[in-house]
Protein backbone atom coordinates (compact mmCIF):
# COMPACT_ATOMS: atom_id res chain seq x y z
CA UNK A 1 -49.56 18.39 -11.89
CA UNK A 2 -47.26 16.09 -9.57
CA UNK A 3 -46.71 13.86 -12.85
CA UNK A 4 -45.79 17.03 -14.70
CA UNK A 5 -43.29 18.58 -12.38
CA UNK A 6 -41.75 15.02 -11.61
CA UNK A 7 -41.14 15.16 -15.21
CA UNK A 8 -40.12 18.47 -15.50
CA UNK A 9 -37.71 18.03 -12.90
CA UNK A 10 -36.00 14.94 -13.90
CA UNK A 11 -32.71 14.49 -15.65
CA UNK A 12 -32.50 15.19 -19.21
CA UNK A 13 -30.01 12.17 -19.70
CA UNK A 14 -32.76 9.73 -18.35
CA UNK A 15 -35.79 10.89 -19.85
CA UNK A 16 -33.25 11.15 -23.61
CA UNK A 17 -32.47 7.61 -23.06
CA UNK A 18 -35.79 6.22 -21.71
CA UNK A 19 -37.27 7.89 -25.31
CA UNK A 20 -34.58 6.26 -27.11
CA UNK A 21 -34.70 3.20 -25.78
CA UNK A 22 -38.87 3.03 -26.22
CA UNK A 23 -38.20 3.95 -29.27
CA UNK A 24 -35.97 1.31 -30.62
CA UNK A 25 -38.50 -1.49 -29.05
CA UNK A 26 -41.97 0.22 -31.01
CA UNK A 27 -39.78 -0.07 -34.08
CA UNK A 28 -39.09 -3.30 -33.84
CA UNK A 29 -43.08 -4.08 -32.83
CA UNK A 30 -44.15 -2.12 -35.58
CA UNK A 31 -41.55 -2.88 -38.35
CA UNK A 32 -42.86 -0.21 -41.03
CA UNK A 33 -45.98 0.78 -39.59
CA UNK A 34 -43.71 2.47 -36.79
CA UNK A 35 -43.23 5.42 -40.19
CA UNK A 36 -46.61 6.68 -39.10
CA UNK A 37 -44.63 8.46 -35.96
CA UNK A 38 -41.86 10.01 -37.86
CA UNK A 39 -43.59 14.07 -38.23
CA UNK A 40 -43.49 13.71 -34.09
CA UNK A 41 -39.52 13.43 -35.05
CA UNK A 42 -39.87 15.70 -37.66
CA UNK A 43 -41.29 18.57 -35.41
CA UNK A 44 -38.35 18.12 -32.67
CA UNK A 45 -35.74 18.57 -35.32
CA UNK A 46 -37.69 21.68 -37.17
CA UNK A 47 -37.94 22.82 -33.62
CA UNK A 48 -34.24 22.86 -32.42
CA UNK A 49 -33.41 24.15 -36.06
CA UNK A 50 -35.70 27.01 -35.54
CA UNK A 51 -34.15 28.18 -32.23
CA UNK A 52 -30.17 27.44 -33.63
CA UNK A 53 -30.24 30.28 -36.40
CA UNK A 54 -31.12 33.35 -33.78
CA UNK A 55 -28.74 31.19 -31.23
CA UNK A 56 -26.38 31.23 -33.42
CA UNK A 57 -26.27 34.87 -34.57
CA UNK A 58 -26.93 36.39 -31.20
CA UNK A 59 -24.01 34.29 -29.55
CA UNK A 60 -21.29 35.11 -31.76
CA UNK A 61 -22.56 39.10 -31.76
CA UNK A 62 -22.32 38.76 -28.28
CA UNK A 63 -18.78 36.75 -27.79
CA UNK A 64 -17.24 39.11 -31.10
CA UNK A 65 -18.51 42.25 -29.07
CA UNK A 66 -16.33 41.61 -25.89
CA UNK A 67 -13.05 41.04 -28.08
CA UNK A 68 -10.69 42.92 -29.33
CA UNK A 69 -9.36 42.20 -33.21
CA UNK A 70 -6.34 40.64 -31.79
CA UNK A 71 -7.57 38.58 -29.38
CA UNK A 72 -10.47 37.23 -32.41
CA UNK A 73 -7.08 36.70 -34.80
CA UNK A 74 -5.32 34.78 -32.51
CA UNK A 75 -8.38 32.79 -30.93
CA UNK A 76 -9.26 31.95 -34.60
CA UNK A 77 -6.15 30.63 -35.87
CA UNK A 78 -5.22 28.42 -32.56
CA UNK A 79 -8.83 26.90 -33.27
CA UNK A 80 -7.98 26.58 -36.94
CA UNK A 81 -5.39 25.07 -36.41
CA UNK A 82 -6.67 22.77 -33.36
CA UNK A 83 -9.85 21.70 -35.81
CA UNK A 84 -7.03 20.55 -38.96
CA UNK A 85 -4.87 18.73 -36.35
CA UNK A 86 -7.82 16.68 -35.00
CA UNK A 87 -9.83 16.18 -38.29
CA UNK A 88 -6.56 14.66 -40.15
CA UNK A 89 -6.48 12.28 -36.81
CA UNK A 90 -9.84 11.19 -37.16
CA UNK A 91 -9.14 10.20 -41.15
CA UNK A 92 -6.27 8.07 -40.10
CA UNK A 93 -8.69 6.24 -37.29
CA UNK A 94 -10.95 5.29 -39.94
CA UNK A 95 -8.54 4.22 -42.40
CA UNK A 96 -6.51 2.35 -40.58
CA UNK A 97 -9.48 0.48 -39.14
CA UNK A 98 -11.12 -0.13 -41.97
CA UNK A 99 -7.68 -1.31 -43.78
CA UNK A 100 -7.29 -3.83 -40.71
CA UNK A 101 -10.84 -4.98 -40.26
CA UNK A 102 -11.42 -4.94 -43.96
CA UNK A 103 -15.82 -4.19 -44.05
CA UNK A 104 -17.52 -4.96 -47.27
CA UNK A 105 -15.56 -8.10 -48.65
CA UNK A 106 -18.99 -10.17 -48.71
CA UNK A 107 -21.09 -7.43 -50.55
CA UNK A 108 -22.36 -6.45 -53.27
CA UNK A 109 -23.83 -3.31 -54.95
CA UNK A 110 -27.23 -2.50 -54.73
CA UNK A 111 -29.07 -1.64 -57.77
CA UNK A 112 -30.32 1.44 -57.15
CA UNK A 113 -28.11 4.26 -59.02
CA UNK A 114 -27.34 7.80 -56.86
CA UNK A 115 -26.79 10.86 -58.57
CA UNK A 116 -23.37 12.86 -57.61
CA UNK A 117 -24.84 15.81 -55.35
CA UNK A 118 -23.81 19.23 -56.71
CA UNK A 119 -20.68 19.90 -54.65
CA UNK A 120 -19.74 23.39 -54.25
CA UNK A 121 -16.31 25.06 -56.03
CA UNK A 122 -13.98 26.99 -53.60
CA UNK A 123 -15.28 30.39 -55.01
CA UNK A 124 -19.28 28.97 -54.64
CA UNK A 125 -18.32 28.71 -50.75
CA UNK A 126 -16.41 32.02 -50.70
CA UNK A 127 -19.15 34.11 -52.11
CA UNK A 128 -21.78 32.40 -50.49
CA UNK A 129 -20.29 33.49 -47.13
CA UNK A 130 -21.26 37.11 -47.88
CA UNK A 131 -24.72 37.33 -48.63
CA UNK A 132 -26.79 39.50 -51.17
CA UNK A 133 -28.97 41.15 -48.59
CA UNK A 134 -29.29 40.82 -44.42
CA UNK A 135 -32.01 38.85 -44.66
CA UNK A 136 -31.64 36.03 -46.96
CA UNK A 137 -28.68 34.98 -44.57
CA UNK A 138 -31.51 33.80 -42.39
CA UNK A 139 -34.03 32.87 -44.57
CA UNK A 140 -31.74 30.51 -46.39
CA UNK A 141 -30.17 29.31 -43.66
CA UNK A 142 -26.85 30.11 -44.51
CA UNK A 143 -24.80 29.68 -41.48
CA UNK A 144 -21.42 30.96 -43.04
CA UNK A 145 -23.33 34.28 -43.96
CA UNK A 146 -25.00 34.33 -40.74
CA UNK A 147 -21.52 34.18 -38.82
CA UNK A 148 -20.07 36.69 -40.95
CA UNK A 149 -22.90 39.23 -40.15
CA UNK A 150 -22.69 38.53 -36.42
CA UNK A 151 -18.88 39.00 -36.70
CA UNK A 152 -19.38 42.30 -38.30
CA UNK A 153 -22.13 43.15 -36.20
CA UNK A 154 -20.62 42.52 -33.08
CA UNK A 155 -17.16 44.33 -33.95
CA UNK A 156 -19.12 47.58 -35.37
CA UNK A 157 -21.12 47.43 -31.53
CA UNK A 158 -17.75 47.45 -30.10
CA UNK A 159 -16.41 49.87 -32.21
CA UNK A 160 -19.49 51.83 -30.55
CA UNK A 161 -19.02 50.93 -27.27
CA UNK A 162 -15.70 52.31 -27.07
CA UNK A 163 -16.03 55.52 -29.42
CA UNK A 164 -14.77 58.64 -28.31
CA UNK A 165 -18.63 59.67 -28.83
CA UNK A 166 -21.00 60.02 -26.20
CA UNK A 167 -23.78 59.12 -28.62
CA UNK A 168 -22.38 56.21 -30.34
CA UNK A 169 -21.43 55.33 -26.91
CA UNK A 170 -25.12 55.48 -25.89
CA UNK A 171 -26.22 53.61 -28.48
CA UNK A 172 -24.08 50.46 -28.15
CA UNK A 173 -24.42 49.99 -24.85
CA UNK A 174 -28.51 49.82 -26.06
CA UNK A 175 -27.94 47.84 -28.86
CA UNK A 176 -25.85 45.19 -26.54
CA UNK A 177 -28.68 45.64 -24.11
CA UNK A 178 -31.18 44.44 -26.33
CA UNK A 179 -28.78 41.62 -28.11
CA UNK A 180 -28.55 40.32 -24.18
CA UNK A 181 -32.45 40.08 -23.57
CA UNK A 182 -32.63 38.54 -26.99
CA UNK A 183 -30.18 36.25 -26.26
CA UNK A 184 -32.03 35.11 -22.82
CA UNK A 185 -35.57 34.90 -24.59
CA UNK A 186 -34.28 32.43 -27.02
CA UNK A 187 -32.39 30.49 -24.10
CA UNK A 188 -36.06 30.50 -22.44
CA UNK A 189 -37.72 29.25 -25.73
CA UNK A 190 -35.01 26.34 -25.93
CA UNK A 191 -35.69 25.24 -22.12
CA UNK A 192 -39.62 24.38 -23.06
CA UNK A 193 -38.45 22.84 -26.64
CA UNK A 194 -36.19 20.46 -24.55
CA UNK A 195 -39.02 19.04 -22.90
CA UNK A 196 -40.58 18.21 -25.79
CA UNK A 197 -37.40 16.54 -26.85
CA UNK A 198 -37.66 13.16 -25.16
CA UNK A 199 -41.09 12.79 -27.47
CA UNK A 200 -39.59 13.51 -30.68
CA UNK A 201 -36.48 11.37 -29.78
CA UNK A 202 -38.92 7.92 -29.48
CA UNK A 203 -40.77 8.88 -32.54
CA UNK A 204 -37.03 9.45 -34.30
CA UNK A 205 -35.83 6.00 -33.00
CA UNK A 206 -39.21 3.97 -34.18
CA UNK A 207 -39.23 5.21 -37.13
CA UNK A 208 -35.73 4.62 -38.10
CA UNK A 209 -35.39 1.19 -36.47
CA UNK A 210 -38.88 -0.06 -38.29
CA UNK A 211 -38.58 1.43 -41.55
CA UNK A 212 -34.71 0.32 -41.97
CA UNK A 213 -35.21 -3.41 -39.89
CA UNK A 214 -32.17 -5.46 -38.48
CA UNK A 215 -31.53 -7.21 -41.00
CA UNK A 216 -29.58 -3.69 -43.09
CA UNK A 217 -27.80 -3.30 -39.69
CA UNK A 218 -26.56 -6.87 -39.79
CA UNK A 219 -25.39 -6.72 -43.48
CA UNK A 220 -23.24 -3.77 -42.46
CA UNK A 221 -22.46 -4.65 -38.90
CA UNK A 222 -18.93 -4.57 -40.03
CA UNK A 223 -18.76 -0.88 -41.33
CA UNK A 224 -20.95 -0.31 -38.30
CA UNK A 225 -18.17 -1.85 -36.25
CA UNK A 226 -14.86 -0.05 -37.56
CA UNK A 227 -16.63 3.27 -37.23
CA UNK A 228 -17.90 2.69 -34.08
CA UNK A 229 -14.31 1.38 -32.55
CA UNK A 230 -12.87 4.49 -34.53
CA UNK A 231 -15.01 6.59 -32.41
CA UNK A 232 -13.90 5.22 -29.38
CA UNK A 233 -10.06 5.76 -30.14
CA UNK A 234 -10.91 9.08 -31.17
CA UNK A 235 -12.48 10.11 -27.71
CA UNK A 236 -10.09 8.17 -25.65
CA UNK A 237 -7.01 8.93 -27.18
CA UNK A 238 -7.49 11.96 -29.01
CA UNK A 239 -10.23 13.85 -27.07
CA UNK A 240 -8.73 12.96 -24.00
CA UNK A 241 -5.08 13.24 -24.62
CA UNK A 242 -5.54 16.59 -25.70
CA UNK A 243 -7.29 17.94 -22.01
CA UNK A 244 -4.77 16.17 -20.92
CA UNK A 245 -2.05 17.78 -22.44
CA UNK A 246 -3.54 21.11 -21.48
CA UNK A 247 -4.24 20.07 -17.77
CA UNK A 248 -7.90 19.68 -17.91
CA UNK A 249 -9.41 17.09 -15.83
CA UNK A 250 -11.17 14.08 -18.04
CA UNK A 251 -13.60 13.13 -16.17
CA UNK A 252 -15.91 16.21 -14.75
CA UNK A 253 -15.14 17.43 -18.34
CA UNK A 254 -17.21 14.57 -19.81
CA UNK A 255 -19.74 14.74 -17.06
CA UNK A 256 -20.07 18.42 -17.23
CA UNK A 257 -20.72 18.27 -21.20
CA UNK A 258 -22.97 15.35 -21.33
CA UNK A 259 -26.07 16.81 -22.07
CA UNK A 260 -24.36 18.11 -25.23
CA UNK A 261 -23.20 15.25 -26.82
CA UNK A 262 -25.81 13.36 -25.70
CA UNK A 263 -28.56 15.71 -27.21
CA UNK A 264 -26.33 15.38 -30.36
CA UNK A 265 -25.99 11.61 -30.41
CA UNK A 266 -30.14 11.58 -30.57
CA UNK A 267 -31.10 14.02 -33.05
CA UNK A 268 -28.25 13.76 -35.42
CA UNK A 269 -27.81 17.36 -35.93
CA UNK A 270 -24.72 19.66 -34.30
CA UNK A 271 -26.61 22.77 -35.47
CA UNK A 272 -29.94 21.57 -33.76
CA UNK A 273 -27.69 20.58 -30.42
CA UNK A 274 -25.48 23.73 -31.02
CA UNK A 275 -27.45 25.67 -27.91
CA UNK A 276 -27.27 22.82 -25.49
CA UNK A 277 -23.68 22.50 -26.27
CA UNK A 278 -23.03 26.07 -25.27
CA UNK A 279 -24.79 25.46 -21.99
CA UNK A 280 -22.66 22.39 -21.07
CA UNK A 281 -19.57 24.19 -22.21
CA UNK A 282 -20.43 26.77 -19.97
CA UNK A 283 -21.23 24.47 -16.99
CA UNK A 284 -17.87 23.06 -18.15
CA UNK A 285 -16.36 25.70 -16.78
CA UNK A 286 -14.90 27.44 -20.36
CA UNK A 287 -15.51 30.70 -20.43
CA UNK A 288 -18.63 32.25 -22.13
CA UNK A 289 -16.67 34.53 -24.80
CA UNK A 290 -14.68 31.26 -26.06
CA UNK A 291 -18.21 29.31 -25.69
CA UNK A 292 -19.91 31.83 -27.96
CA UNK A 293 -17.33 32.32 -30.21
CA UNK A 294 -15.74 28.96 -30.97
CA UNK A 295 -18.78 26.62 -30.87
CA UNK A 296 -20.80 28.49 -33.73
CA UNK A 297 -17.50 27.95 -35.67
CA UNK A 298 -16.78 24.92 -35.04
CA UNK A 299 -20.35 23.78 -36.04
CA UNK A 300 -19.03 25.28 -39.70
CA UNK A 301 -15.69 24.21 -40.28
CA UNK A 302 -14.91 21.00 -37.48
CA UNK A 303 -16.48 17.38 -38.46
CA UNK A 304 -14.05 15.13 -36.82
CA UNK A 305 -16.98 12.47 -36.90
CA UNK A 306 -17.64 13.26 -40.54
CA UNK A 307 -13.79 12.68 -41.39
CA UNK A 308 -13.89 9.70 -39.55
CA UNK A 309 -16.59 7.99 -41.64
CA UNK A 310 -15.20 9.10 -44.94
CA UNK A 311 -11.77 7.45 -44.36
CA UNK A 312 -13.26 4.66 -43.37
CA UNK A 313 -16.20 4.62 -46.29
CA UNK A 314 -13.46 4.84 -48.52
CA UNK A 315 -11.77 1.26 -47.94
CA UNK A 316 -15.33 0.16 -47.58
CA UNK A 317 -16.12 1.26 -51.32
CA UNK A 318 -12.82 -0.04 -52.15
CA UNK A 319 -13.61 -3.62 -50.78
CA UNK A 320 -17.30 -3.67 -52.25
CA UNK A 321 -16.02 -2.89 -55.87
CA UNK A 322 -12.50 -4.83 -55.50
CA UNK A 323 -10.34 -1.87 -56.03
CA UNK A 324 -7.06 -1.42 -55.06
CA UNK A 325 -5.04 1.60 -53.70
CA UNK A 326 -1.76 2.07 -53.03
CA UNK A 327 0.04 4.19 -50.20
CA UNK A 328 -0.14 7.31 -52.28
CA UNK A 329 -3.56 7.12 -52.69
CA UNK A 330 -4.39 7.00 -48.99
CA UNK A 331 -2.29 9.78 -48.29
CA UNK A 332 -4.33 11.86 -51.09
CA UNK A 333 -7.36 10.50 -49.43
CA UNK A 334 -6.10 11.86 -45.95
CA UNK A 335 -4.95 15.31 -47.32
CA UNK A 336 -8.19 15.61 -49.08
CA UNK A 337 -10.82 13.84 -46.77
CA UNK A 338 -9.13 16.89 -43.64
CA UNK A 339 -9.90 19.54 -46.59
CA UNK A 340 -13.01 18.13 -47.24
CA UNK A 341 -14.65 17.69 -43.82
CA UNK A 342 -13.49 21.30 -43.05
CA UNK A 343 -14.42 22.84 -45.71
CA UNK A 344 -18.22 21.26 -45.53
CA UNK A 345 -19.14 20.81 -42.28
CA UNK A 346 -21.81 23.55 -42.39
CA UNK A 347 -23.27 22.43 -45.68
CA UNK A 348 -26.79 19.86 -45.68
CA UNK A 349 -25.72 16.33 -45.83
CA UNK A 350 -21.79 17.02 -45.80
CA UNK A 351 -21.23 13.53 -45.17
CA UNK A 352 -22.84 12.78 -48.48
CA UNK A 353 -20.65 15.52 -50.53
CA UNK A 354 -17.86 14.73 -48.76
CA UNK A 355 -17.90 11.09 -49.88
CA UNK A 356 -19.14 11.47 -53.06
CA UNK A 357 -16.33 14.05 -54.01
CA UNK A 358 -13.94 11.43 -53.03
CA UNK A 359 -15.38 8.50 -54.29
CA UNK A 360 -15.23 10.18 -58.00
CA UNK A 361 -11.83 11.37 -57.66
CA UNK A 362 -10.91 7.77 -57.39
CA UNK A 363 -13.36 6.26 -59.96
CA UNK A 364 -15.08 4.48 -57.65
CA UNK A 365 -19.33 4.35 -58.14
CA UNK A 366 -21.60 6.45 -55.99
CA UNK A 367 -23.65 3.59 -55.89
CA UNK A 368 -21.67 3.02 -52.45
CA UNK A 369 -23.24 5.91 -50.90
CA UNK A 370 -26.63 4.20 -50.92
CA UNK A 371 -25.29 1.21 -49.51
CA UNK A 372 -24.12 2.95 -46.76
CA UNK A 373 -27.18 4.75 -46.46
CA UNK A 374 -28.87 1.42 -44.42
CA UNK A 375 -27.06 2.24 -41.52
CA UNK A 376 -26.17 6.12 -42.80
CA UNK A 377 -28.67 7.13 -39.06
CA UNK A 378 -27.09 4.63 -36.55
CA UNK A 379 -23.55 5.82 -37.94
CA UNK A 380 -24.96 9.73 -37.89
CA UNK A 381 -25.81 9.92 -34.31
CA UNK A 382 -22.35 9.10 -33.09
CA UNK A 383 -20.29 11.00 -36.00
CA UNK A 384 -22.19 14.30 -34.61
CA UNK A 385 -21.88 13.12 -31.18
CA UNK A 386 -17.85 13.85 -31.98
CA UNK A 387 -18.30 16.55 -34.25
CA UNK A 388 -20.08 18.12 -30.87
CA UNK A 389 -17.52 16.67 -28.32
CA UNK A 390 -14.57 18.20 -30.25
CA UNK A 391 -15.95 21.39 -30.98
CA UNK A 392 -16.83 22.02 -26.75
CA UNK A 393 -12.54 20.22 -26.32
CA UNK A 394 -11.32 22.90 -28.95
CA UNK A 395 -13.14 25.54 -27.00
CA UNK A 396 -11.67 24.04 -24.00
CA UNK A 397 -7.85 23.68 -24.34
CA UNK A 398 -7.94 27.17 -26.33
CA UNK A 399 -9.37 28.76 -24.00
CA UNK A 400 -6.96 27.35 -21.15
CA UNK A 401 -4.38 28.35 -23.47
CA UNK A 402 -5.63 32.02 -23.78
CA UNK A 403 -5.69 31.85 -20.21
CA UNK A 404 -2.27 31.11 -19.58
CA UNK A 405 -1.20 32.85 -21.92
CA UNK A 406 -3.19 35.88 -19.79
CA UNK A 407 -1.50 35.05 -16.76
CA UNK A 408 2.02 34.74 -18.12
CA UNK A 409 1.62 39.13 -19.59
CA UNK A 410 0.09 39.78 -16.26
């Protein structure tokens, strides 16, 4: 029981990295034979997935019920706008690496051919935001029509809450009631999945380190490199610069949010990490109707880590097959790589569409993609580390913008 509560009790960062770290060394121990652990992954990520969907919908009910339709417009747009500004930024990191540091001169293609995944047209993604019925929103996992029910939702319970009928009255304040105890069961649930996490995280790392081996990490140590450095400048001078800007202290931010990007860094997944994130933006000190609202969002339509890897990918690809651009065509691949990574960061394997779309536009082969794939997990964990980091900084300086902006009409 001692062992257990000492456990229990410990911090989440430690017992994370001690998992990780175990991890990494069984892999290498076991080379292949480490695969044998991977459903003990497996069940952590089908776990966190489980819990994100009600999370999800129950957070932005919640945050959508205690605005008004102005407040929602303008909130929206200044994170719109903040998510475009930042994802164009991340493109131009990666490029601009990539173009100095050159990966990729000394390979080659592999064999093995890749099929172009099915990328979705502008009207696929518009109608699939509305759903055919309530309930295949959640069964398919659709987080676009998810969000657009809770938006609804929450607006019509508001609409309720402040009717000029005592009924409707009644029954709002019920139905937010319930939404709130909802909200803190699945908050509970999370708390004893996140002990589990630690377990899943080793079995995540062994398996990826032993079935994948050094030796794809060393041929691509380069591309490894540039996006790695990219990441960096992104955090430090982007990430920062912007609290900055907006007066928010860097440090206690970081340390307050840790647990997010941490938690996103080791399973690979900003929807999985999406309710620890709200907690740490929270403890952050942002307050919980911009938490609610702008995090699901952002898990949509921000992937500054996903942009980041596509412009650099792109000279990568360019280097492998001895293409050449010229300056219009990395502007087109800056214009479209910001379009891109907003427009699928809430669809499976974005990274993959993303780069794919581009890589045809410019007649270069997908056979790229599985090159990249060798290091496609190492590269993963920190590109949704920073998809997680900017979504809780957009929450941030918005929110200390709505703030001021609060003061100043007072």
């Amino acid at each position: 029981m001692n062992l257990w509560n000492s456990y229990k009790n410990s911090s989440f960062i430690l017992k994370m990295t001690i998992g990780f770290v175990l991890g990494i060394l069984a892999g290498v121990l076991l080379g292949a034979d480490a695969e044998v652990l991977k459903p003990f992954g497996t069940l952590l990520i089908k776990l966190l997935s489980l819990i994100a969907t009600p999370v999800v919908f129950l957070t932005v009910v919640l945050a959508v019920n205690q605005m008004n339709p102005a407040q929602l417009g303008r909130t929206g747009g200044k994170l719109i706008l903040y998510y475009g500004v930042t994802t164009a930024a991340a493109v131009l990191i990666g490029l601009g690496l990539a173009l100095w540091i050159n990966p990729g001169k000394s390979l080659t293609l592999p064999a093995t051919t890749v099929e172009k995944p099915a990328t979705p047209s502008i009207s696929d993604v518009i109608f699939s935001i509305v759903p055919d019925n309530f309930f295949s929103a959640f069964t398919s996992g659709n987080l676009m029509a998810i969000m657009f029910l809770a938006i609804i939702i929450g607006f019509t319970i508001s609409g309720m809450r402040f009717s000029g009928e005592e009924k409707a009255q009644q029954y709002g304040t019920q139905l937010q009631t319930f939404l709130e105890a909802a909200n803190e069961l699945f908050f509970r649930i999370l708390k004893g999945i996140l002990l589990y996490a630690p377990i899943g995280i080793f079995a995540i790392s062994a398996s990826t380190f032993g079935t994948q081996g050094w030796d794809t990490l060393t041929s691509l140590l380069e591309f490894t490199a540039v996006f790695y450095i990219g990441i960096i400048i992104l955090w430090v001078f982007v990430y920062s610069g912007t609290l900055k800007l907006f007066k928010i202290p860097v440090r206690s931010f970081f340390a307050n949010t840790k647990d997010a990007y941490t938690t996103a860094f080791f399973t690979s997944s900003s929807l999985a990490s999406l309710p620890v994130a709200i907690e740490s933006a929270k403890k952050a000190g942002i307050s919980e109707k911009m938490v609610n609202f702008s995090l699901p969002l952002g898990a949509v339509f921000n992937s500054d880590g996903g942009a980041l890897r596509m412009g650099a990918s792109i000279v990568f690809a360019a280097n492998v097959t001895g293409a050449n651009f010229t300056l219009i065509d990395f502007v087109t691949i800056v214009l479209v790589g910001t379009l891109l990574s907003i427009g699928t960061a809430g669809i499976p394997a974005a990274g993959l569409v993303t780069l794919s779309v581009v890589l045809t536009m410019f007649d270069l082969p997908l056979e790229v993609v599985a090159l990249i794939a060798g290091v496609d997990a190492i590269i993963g964990m920190a590109g949704t580390a920073s998809n997680v980091v900017g979504d809780v900084v957009g929450a941030a300086v918005v929110d200390q913008s709505e703030k001021k902006a609060e003061m100043a009409r007072s």
